[in-house]
Protein backbone atom coordinates (compact mmCIF):
# COMPACT_ATOMS: atom_id res chain seq x y z
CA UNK A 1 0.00 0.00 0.00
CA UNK A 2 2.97 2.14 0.29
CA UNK A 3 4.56 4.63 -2.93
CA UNK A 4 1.33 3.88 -4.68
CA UNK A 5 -0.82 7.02 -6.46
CA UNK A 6 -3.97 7.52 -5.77
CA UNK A 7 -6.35 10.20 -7.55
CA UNK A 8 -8.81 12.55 -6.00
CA UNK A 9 -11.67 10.12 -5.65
CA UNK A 10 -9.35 7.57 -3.65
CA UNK A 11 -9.12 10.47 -1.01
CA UNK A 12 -12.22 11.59 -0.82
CA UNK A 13 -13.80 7.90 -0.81
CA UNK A 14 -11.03 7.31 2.22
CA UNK A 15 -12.25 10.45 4.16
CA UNK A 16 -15.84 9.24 3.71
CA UNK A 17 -14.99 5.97 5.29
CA UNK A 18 -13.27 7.42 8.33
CA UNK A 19 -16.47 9.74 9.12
CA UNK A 20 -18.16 6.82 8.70
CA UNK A 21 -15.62 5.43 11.60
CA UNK A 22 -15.55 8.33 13.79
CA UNK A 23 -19.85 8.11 13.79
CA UNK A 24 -19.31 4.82 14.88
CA UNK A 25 -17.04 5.46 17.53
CA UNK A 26 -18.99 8.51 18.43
CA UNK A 27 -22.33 6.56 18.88
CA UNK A 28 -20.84 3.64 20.82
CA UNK A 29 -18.78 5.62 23.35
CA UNK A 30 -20.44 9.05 23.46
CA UNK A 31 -16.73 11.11 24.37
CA UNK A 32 -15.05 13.48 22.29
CA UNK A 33 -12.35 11.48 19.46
CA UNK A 34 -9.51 13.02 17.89
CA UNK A 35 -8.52 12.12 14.19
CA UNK A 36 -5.15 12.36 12.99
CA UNK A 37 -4.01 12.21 9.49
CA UNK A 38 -0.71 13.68 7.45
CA UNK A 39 -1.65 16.38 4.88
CA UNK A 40 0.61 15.34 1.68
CA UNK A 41 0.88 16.84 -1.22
CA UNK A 42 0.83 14.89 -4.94
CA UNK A 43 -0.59 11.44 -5.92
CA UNK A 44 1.91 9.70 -3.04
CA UNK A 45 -0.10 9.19 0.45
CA UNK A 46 1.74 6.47 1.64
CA UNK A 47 5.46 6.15 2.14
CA UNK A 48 8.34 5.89 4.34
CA UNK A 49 8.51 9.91 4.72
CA UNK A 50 4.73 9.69 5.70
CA UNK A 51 5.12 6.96 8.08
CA UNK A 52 7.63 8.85 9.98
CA UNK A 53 5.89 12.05 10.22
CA UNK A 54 2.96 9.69 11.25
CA UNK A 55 4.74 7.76 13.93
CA UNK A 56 6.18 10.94 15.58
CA UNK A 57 2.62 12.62 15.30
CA UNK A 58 1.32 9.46 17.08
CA UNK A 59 3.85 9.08 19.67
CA UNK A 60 3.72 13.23 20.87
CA UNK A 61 -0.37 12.59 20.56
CA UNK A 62 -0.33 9.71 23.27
CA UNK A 63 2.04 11.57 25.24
CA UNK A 64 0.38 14.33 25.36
CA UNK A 65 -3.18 12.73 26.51
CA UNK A 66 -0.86 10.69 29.12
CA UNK A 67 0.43 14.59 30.33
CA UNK A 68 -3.19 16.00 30.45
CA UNK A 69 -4.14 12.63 32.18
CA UNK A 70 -6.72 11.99 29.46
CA UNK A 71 -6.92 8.53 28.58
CA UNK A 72 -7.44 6.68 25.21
CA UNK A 73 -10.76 4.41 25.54
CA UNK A 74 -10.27 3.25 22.22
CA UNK A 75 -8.23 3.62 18.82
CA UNK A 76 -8.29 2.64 15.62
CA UNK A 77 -5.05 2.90 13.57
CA UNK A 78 -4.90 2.13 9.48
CA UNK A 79 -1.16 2.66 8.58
CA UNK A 80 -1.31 0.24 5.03
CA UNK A 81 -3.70 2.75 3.34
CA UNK A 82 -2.94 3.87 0.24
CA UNK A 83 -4.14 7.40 1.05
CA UNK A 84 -2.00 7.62 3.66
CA UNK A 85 -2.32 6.34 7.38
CA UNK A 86 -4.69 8.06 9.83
CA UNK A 87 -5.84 6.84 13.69
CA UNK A 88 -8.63 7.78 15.33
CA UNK A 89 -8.67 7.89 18.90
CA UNK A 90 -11.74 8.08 21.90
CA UNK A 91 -10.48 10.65 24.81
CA UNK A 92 -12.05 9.67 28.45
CA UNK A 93 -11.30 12.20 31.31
CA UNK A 94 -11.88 15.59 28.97
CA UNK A 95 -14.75 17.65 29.52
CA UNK A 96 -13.46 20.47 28.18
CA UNK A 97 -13.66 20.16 24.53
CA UNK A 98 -11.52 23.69 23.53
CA UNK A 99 -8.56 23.02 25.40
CA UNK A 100 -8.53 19.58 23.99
CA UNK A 101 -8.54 21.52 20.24
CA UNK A 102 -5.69 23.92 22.23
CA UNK A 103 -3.57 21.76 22.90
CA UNK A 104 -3.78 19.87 19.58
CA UNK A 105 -3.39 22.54 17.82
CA UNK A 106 0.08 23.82 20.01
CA UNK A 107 1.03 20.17 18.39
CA UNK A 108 0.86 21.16 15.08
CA UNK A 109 2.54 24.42 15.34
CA UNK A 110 5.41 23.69 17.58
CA UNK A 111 6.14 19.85 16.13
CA UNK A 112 8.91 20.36 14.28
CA UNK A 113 6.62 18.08 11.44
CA UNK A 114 3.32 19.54 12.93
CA UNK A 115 3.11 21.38 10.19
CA UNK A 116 2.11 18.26 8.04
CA UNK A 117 -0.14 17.08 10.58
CA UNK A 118 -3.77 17.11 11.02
CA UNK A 119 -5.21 17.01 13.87
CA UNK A 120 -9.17 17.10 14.07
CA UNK A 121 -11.15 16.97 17.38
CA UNK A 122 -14.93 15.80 17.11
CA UNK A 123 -17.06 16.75 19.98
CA UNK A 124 -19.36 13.87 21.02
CA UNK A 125 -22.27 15.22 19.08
CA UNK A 126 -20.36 15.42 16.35
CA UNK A 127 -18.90 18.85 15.84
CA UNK A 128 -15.87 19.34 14.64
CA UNK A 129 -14.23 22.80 16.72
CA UNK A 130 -11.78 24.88 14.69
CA UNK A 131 -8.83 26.94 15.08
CA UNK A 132 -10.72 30.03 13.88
CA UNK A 133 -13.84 29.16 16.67
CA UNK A 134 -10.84 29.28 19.40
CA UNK A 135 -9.20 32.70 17.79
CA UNK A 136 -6.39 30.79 17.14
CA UNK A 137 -3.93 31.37 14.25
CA UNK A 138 -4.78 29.96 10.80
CA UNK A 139 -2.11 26.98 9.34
CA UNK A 140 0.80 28.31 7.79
CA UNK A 141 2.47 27.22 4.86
CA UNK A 142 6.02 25.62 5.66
CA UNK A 143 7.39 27.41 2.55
CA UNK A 144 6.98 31.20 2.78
CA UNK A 145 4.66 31.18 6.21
CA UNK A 146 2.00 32.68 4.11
CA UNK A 147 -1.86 31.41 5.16
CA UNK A 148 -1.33 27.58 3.87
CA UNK A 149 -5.51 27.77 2.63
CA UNK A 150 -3.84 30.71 0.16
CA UNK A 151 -0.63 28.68 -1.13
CA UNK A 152 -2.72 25.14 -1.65
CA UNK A 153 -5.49 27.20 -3.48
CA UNK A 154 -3.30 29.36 -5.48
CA UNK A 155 -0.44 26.41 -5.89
CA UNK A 156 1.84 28.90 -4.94
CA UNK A 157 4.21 25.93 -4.66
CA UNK A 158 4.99 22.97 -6.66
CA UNK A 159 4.38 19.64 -5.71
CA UNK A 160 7.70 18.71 -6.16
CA UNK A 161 8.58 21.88 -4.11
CA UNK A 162 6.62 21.25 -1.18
CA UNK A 163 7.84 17.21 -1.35
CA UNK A 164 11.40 18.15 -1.35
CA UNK A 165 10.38 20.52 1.70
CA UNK A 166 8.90 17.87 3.26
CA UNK A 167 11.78 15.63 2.83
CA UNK A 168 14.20 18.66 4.49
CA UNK A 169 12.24 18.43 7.37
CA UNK A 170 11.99 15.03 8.08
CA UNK A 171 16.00 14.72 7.47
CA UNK A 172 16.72 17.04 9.65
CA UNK A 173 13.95 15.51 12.36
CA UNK A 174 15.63 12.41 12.04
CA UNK A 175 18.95 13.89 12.51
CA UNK A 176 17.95 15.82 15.96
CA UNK A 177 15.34 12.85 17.07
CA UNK A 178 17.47 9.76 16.35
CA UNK A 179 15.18 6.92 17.50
């Protein structure tokens, strides 16, 4: 499943699977769920660069719910998916649904690779809670620091731009992070 294009409709198909998931978590435990995917750019979801910005996204995740002493009811993690691997996770112990999105989103801004992250929050009815709904600072692109919406729409950057970023970054992770 791994260096393997997919196409627009792959995606999208995917992402209508894992809502499908998080309802189903949602309606059997009734608790807020986070979902984490990698945002990658061009028709490769799935590869050794993805896995490690996955595995270090997952790691700093569970660490951080162990920190907040919110615990992890249940998870579901798909790492051989062509469109790239994603986990979904139920959060016991959090009432607060705002600083849950808080502190997620302080992961993907100081991570060096949170940047590539995504890190959703569902509240258990369902709602999805923003950055913008919390005043906090829209995504930046990891190129020019421009609004990252702006870039992607505009395609202010290549594809092969943005991979060869991407690879930078995870070098140099691996370099200061040796496992």
């Amino acid at each position: 499943m791994k260096n393997l294009a997919v196409g627009i409709e792959q995606v999208l198909e995917n992402k209508e699977k894992r809502v499908l998931r998080q309802q189903q978590l949602l309606d059997t435990y009734h608790l807020p769920l986070i979902s984490f995917t990698i945002n990658m750019p061009g028709p490769i979801k799935n590869n050794s660069i993805v896995q490690h910005i996955f595995h270090c996204g997952t790691k700093a995740i569970i660490q951080t719910m162990e920190v907040q002493n919110w615990h992890i009811t249940d998870s579901i993690l798909l790492e051989e998916n062509a469109t790239g691997p994603e986990a979904l996770w139920v959060i016991k112990g959090c009432s607060d649904f705002n600083k849950l999105k808080a502190v997620l989103v302080d992961l993907e801004q100081n991570l060096m690779l949170g940047r590539l992250m995504d890190i959703d929050m569902v509240t258990p009815s369902g709602k999805q809670i923003s950055r913008s709904s919390l005043n906090l600072p829209k995504r930046q692109c990891f190129i020019c620091a421009k609004e990252a919406k702006i870039c992607a729409r505009s395609r202010q950057h290549s594809v092969e731009e943005l991979v060869a970023k991407i690879e930078e970054l995870v070098t140099l992770d691996i370099t200061m992070n040796p496992q």
